[in-house]
C-alpha atoms as a PDB file:
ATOM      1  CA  UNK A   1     -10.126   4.594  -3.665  1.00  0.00           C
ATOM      2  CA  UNK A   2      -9.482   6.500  -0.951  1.00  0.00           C
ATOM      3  CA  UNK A   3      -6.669   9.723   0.825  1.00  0.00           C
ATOM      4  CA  UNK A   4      -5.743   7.939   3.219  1.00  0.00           C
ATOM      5  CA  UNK A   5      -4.050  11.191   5.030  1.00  0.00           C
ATOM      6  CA  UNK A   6      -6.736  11.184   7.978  1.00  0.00           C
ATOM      7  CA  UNK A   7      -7.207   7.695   8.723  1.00  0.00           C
ATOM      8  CA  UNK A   8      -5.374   5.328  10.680  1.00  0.00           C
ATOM      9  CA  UNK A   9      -5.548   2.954   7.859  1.00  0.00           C
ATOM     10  CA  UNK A  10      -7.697   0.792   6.056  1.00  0.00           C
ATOM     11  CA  UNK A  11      -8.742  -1.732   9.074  1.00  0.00           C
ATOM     12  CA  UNK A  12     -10.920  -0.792  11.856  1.00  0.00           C
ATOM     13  CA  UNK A  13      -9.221   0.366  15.107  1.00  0.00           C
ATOM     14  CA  UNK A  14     -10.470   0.696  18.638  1.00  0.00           C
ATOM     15  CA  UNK A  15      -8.937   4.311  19.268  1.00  0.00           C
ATOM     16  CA  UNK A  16      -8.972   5.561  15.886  1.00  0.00           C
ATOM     17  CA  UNK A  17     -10.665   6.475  13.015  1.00  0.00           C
ATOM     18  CA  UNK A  18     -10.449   3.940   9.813  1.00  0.00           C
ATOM     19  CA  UNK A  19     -11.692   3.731   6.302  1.00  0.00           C
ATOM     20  CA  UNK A  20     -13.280   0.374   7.348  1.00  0.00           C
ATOM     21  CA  UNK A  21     -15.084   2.174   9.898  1.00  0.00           C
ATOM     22  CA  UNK A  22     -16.696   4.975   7.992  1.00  0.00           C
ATOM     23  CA  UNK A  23     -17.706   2.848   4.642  1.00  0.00           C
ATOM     24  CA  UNK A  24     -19.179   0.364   7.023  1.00  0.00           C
ATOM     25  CA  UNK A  25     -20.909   3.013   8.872  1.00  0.00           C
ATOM     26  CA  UNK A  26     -22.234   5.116   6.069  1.00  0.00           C
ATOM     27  CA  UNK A  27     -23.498   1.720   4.111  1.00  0.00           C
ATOM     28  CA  UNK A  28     -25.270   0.388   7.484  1.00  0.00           C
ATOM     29  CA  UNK A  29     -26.958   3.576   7.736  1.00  0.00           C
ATOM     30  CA  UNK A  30     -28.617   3.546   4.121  1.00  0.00           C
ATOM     31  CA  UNK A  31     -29.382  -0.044   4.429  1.00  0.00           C
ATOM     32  CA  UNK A  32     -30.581  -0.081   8.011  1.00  0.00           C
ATOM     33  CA  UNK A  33     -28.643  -3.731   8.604  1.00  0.00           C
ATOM     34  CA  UNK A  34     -25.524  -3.561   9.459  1.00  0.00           C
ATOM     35  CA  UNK A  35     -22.823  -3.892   7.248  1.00  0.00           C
ATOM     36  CA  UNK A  36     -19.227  -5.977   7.458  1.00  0.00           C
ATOM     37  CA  UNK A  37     -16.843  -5.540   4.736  1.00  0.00           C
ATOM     38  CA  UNK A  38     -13.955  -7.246   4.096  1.00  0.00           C
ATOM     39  CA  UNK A  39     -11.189  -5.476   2.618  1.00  0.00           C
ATOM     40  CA  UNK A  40      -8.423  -6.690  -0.184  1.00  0.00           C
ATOM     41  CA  UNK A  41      -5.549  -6.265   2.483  1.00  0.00           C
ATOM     42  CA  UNK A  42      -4.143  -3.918   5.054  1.00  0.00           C
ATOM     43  CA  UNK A  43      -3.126  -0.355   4.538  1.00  0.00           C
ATOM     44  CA  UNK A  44      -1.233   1.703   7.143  1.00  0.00           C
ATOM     45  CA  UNK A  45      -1.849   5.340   8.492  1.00  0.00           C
ATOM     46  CA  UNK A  46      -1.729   7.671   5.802  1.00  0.00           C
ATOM     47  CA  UNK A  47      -1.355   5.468   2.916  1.00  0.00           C
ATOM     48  CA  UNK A  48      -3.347   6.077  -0.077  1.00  0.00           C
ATOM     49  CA  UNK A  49      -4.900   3.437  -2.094  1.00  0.00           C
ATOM     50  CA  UNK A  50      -5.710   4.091  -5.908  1.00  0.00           C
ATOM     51  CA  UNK A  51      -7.408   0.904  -6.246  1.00  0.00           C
ATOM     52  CA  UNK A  52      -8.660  -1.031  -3.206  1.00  0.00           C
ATOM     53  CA  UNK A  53     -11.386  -3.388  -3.508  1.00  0.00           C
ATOM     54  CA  UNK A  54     -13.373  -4.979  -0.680  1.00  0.00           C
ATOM     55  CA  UNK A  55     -16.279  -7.605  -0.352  1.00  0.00           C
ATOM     56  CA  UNK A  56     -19.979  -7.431   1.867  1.00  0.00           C
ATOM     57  CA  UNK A  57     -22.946  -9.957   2.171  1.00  0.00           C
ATOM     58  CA  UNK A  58     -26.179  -8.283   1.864  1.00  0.00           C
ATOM     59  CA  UNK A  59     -29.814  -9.494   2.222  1.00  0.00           C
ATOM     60  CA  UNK A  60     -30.892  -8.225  -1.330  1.00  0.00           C
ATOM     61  CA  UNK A  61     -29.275  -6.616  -4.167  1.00  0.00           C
ATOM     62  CA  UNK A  62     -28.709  -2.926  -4.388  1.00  0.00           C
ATOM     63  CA  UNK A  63     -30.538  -0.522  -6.605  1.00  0.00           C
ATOM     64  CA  UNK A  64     -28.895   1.295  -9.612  1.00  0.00           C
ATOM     65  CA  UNK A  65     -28.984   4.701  -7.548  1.00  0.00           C
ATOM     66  CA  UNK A  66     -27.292   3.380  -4.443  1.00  0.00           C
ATOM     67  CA  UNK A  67     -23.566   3.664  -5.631  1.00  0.00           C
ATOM     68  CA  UNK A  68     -24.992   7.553  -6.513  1.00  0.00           C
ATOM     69  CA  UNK A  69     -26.272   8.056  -3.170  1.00  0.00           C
ATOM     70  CA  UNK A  70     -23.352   6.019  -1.317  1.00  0.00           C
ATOM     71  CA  UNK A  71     -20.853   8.476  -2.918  1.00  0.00           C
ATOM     72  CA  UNK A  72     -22.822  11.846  -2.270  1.00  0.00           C
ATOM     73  CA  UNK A  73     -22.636  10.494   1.541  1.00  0.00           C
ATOM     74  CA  UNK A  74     -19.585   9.366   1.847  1.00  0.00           C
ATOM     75  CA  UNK A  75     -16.215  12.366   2.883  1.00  0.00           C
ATOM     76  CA  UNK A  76     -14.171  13.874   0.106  1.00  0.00           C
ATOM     77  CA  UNK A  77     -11.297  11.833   0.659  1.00  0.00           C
ATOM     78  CA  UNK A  78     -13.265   8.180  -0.348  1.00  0.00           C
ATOM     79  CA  UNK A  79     -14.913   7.533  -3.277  1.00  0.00           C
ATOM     80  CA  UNK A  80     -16.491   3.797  -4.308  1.00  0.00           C
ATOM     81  CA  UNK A  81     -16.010   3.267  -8.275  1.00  0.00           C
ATOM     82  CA  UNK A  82     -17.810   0.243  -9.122  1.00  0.00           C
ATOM     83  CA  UNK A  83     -20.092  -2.336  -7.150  1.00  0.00           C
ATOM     84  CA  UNK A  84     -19.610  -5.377  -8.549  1.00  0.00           C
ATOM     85  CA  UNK A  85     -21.913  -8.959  -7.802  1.00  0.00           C
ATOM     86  CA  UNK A  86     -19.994 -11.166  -7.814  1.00  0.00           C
ATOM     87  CA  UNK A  87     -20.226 -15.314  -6.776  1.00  0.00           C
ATOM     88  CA  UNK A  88     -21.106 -16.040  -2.767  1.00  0.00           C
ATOM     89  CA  UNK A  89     -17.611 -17.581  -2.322  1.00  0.00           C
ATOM     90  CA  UNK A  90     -15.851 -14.554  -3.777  1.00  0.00           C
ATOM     91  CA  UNK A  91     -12.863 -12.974  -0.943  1.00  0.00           C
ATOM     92  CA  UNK A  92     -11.771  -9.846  -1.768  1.00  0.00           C
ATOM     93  CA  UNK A  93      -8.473 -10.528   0.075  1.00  0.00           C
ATOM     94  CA  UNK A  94      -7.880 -14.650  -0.121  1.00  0.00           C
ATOM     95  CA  UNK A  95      -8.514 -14.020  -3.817  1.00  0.00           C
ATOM     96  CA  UNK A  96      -6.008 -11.730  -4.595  1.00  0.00           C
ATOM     97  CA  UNK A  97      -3.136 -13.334  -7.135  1.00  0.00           C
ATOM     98  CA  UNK A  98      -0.993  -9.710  -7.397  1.00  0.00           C
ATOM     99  CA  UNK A  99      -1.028  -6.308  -5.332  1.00  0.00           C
ATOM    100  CA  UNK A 100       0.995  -3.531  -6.337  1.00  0.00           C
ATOM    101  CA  UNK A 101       2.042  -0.609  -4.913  1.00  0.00           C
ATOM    102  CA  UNK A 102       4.436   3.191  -5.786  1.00  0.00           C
ATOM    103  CA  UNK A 103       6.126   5.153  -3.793  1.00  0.00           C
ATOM    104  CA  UNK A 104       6.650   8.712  -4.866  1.00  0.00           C
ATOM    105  CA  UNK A 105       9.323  10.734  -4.466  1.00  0.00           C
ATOM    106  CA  UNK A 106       9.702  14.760  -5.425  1.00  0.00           C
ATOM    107  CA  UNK A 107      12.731  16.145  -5.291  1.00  0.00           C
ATOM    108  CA  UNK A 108      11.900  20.085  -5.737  1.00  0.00           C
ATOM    109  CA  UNK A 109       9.749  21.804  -3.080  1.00  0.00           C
ATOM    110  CA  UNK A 110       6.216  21.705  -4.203  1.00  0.00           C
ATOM    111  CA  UNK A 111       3.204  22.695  -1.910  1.00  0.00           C
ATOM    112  CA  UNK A 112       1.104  20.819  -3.953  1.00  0.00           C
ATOM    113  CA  UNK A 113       2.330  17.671  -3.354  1.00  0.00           C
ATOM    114  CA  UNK A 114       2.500  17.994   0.089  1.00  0.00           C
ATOM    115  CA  UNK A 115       1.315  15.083   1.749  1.00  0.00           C
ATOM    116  CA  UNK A 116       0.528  13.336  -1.663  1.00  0.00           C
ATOM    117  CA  UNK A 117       4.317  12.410  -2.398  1.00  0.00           C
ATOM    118  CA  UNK A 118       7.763  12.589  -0.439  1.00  0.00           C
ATOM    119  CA  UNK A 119       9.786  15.848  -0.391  1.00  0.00           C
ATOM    120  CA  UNK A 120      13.521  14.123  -0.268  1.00  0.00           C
ATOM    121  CA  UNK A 121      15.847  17.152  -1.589  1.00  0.00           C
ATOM    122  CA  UNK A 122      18.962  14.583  -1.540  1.00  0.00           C
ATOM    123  CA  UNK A 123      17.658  12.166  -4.313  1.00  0.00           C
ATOM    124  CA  UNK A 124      17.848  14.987  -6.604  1.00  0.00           C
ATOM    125  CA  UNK A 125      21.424  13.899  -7.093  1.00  0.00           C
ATOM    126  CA  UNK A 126      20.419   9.930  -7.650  1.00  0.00           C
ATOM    127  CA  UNK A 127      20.183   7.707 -10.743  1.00  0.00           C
ATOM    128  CA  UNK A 128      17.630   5.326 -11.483  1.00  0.00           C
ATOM    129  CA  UNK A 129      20.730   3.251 -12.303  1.00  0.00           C
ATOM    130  CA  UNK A 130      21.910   3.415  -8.958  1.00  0.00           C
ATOM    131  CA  UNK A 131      18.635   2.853  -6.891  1.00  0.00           C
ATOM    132  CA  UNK A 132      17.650  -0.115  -9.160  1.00  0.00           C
ATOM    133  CA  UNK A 133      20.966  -1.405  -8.269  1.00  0.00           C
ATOM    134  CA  UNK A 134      19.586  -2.076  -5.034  1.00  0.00           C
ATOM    135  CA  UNK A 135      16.107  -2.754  -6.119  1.00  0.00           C
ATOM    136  CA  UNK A 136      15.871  -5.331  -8.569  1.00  0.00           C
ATOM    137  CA  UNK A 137      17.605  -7.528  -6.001  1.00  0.00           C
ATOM    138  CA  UNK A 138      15.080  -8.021  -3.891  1.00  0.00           C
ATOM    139  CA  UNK A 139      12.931 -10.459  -6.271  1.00  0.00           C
ATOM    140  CA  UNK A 140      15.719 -12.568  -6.178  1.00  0.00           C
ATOM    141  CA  UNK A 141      14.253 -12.974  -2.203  1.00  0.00           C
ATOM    142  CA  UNK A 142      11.627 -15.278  -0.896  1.00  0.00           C
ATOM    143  CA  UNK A 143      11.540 -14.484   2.485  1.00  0.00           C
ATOM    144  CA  UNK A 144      11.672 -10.817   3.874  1.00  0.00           C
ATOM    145  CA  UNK A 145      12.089 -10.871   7.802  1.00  0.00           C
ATOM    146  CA  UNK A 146      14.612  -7.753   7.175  1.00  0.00           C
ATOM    147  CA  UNK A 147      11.847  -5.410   5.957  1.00  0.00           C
ATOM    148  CA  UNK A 148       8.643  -6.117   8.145  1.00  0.00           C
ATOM    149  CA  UNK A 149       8.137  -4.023  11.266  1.00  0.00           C
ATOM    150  CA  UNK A 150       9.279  -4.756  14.468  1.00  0.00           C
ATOM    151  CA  UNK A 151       6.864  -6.283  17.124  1.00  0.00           C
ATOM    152  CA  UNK A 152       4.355  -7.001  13.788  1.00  0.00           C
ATOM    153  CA  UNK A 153       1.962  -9.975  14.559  1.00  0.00           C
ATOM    154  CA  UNK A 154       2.800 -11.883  11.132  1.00  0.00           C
ATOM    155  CA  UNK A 155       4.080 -15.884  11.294  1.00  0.00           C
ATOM    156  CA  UNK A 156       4.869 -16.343   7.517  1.00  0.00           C
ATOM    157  CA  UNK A 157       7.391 -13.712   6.065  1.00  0.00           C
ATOM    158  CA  UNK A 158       7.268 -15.479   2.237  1.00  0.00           C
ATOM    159  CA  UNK A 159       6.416 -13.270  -0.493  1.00  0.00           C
ATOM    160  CA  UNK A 160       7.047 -13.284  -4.451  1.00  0.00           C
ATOM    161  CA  UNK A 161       8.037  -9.728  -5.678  1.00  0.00           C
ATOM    162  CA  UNK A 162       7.852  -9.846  -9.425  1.00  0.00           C
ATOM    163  CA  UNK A 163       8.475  -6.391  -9.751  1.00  0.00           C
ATOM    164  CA  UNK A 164      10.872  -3.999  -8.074  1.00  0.00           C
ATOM    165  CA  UNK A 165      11.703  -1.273 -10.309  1.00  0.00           C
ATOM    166  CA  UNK A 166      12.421   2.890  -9.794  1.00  0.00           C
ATOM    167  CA  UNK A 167      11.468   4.717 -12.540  1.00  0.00           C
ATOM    168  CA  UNK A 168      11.955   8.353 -13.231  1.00  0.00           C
ATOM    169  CA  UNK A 169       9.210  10.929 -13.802  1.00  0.00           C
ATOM    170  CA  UNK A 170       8.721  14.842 -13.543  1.00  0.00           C
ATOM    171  CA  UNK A 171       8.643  15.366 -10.038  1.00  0.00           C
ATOM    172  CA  UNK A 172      11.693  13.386  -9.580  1.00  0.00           C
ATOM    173  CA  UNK A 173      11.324   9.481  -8.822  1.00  0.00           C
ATOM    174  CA  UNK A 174       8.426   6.540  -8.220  1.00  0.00           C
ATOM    175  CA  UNK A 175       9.119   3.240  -6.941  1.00  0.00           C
ATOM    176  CA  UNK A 176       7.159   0.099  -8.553  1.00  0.00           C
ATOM    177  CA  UNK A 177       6.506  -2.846  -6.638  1.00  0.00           C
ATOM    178  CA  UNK A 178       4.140  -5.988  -7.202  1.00  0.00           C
ATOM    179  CA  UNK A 179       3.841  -9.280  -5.032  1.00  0.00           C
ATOM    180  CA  UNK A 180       1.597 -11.887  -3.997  1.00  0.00           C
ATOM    181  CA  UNK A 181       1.185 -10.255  -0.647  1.00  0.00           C
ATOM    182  CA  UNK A 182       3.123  -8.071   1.191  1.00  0.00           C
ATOM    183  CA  UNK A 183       4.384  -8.033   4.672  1.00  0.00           C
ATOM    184  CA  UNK A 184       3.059  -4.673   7.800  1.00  0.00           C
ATOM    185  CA  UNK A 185       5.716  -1.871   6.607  1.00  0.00           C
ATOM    186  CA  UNK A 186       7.365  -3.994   3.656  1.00  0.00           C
ATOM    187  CA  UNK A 187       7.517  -1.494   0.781  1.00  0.00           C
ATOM    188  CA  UNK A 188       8.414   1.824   2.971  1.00  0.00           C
ATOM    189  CA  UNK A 189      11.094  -0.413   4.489  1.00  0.00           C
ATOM    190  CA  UNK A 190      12.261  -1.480   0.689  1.00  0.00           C
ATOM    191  CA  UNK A 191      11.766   2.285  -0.007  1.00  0.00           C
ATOM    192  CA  UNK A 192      14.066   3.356   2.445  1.00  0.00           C
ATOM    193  CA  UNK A 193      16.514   0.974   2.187  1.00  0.00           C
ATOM    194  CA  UNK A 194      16.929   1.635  -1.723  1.00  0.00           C
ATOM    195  CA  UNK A 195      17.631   5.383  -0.625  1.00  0.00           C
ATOM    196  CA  UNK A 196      20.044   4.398   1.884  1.00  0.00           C
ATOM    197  CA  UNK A 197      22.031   2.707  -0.777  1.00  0.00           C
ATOM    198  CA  UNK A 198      22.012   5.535  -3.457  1.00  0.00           C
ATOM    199  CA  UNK A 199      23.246   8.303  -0.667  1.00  0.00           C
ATOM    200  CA  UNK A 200      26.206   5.389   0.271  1.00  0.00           C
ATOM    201  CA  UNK A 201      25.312   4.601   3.783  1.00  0.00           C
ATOM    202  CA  UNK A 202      24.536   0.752   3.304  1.00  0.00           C
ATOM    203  CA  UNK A 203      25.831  -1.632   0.577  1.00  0.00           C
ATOM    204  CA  UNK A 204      24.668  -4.942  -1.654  1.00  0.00           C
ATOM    205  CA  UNK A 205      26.642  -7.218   1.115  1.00  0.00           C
ATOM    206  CA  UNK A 206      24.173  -5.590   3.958  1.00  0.00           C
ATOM    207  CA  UNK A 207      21.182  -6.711   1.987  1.00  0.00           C
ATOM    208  CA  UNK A 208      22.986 -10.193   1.776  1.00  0.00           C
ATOM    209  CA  UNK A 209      23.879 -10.319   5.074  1.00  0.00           C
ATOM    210  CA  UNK A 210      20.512  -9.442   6.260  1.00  0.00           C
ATOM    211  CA  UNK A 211      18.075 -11.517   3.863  1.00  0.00           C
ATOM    212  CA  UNK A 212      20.623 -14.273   5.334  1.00  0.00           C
ATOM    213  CA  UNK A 213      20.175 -13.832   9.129  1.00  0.00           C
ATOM    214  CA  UNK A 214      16.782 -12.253   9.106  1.00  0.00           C
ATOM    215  CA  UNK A 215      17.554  -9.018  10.609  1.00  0.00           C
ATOM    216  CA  UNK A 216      17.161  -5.622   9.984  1.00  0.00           C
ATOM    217  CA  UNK A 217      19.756  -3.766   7.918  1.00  0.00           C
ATOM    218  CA  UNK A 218      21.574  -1.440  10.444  1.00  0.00           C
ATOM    219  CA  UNK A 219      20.783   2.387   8.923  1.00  0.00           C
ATOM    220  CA  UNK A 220      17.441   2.301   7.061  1.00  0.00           C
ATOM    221  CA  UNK A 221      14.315   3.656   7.741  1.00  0.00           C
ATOM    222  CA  UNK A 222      10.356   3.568   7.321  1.00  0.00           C
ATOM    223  CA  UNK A 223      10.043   6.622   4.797  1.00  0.00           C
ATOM    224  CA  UNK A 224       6.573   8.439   5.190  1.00  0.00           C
ATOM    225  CA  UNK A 225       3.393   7.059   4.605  1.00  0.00           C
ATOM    226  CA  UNK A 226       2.146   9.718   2.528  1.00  0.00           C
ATOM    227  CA  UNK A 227       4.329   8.904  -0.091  1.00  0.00           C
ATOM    228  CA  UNK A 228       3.087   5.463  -0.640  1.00  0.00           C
ATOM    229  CA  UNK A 229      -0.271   4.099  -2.882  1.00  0.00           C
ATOM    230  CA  UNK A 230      -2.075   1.231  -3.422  1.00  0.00           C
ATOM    231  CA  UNK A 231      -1.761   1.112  -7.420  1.00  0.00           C
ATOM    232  CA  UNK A 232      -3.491  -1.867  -8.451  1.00  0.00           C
ATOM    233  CA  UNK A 233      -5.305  -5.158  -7.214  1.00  0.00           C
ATOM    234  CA  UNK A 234      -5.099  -8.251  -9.437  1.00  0.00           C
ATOM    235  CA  UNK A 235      -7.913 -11.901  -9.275  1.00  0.00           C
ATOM    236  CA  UNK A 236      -7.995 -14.099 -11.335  1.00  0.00           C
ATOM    237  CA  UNK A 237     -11.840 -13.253 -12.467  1.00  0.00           C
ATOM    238  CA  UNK A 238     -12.019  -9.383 -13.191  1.00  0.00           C
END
C-alpha cells in the first residue's frame, strides 16, 4: 500500500520519482541483484492505493526477517503487507479478474483530510439519489472512449464495470467502482462527470450521446488525484 501524494505514480518515469522506482531500488539494494517488479496496473500522480500487489523473480527465496527489514527501509508513505510465493507463471497484472477503486469526497473543511480526500463544498447540497442517477448507468457501457484521457496511448477502450455506486458516509460522499480493467484517467473522469450531473450542468442524453460517438462529454472534468484509492485487487487464486 502506498500515499501516493509524492510520486508520479506507480510506474517508473524518466523525469520523476515513482513507487516502482523506490521499491525496486530499496529491494536491489538488500539483495545485491537487481530487482524488476511488475506491478498489478497503473496508478496516476497522487493516487493512493490501499491494496496494490506486484510480482518479482528472484534467485532464492527470502528469509522470514526480510519483509521486517524491507519495511524499516522503505519511506513512510509505502509499506509491503505480505510476500507471498506464489507459482513461476503467476502475473500480478495479466492475472487480475476485478480492480476496484473510491473516490472520496468531504464536503466540510477539514485539514485533516487534506490531500487524503476531495474538499468539494457544493456536493454538500447532493443526494446519493441524484449522483447514482448518473452512476449506475455506466455498467450498462462496454466501451468508454468518453472517459479516458486525451492523447493516452491505449488501443482497446472495453471494460466491464460491475459496480458503480455513490454511497454516503461522514465526511460527506465515496464513489465505488469495480471493473476488469480500467482505462488512464477513467474513474476521475466518471467522478467528475457524476458531479457535473448532480450540480445540473450535463444531462443522461450527454452520456448517451457521448458513449454513442466516442467523445468527450462537453463540461466535465478530471477531479483531483488525491481523492482517489486503489481499494482492492481481485485473482482468481488468493
Amino acid at each position: 500500500m502506498y500515499d501516493g501524494g509524492a510520486y508520479a505514480g506507480w510506474q517508473n518515469q524518466p523525469n520523476a520519482l515513482s513507487v516502482q522506482e523506490v521499491l525496486e531500488d530499496r529491494m536491489s539494494q538488500m539483495l545485491q541483484v537487481p530487482v524488476d517488479i511488475v506491478g498489478c496496473g497503473r496508478t496516476d500522480a497522487g493516487v493512493h492505493a490501499r491494496d496494490f500487489y506486484a510480482h518479482t523473480e528472484l534467485p532464492e527465496k527470502l528469509d522470514d526477517g526480510f519483509l521486517f527489514r524491507l519495511n524499516n527501509f522503505l519511506p513512510a508513505d509505502i509499506a509491503v503487507k505480505e510476500i507471498i510465493l506464489m507459482h513461476e507463471d503467476a502475473h500480478a497484472r495479466f492475472d487480475a479478474i476485478q480492480r476496484s477503486y473510491v473516490y472520496h469526497v468531504h464536503t466540510r473543511k477539514d485539514p485533516f483530510r487534506e490531500g487524503y480526500s476531495f474538499y468539494y463544498q457544493r456536493a454538500s447540497g447532493f443526494t446519493v439519489n441524484q449522483l447514482n442517477e448518473f452512476s449506475q448507468m455506466i455498467p450498462t457501457y462496454t466501451s468508454f472512449n468518453p472517459f479516458a484521457k486525451y492523447h493516452s496511448d491505449v488501443r482497446n477502450y472495453r471494460c466491464r464495470v460491475s459496480v458503480c455506486e455513490w454511497k454516503a458516509n461522514a465526511n460527506g460522499l465515496e464513489l465505488h467502482i469495480s471493473s476488469d480493467r480500467f482505462l488512464r484517467g477513467m474513474v476521475r473522469l466518471i467522478t467528475g462527470a457524476c458531479l457535473r450531473y448532480a450540480e445540473g450542468k450535463i444531462t443522461l442524453e450527454d452520456l448517451f450521446q457521448a458513449m454513442k460517438t466516442g467523445e468527450h462529454i462537453k463540461g466535465i472534468w478530471s477531479v483531483p488525484a488525491h481523492g482517489l484509492y486503489l481499494s482492492e485487487i481481485r485473482y482468481p487464486y488468493l
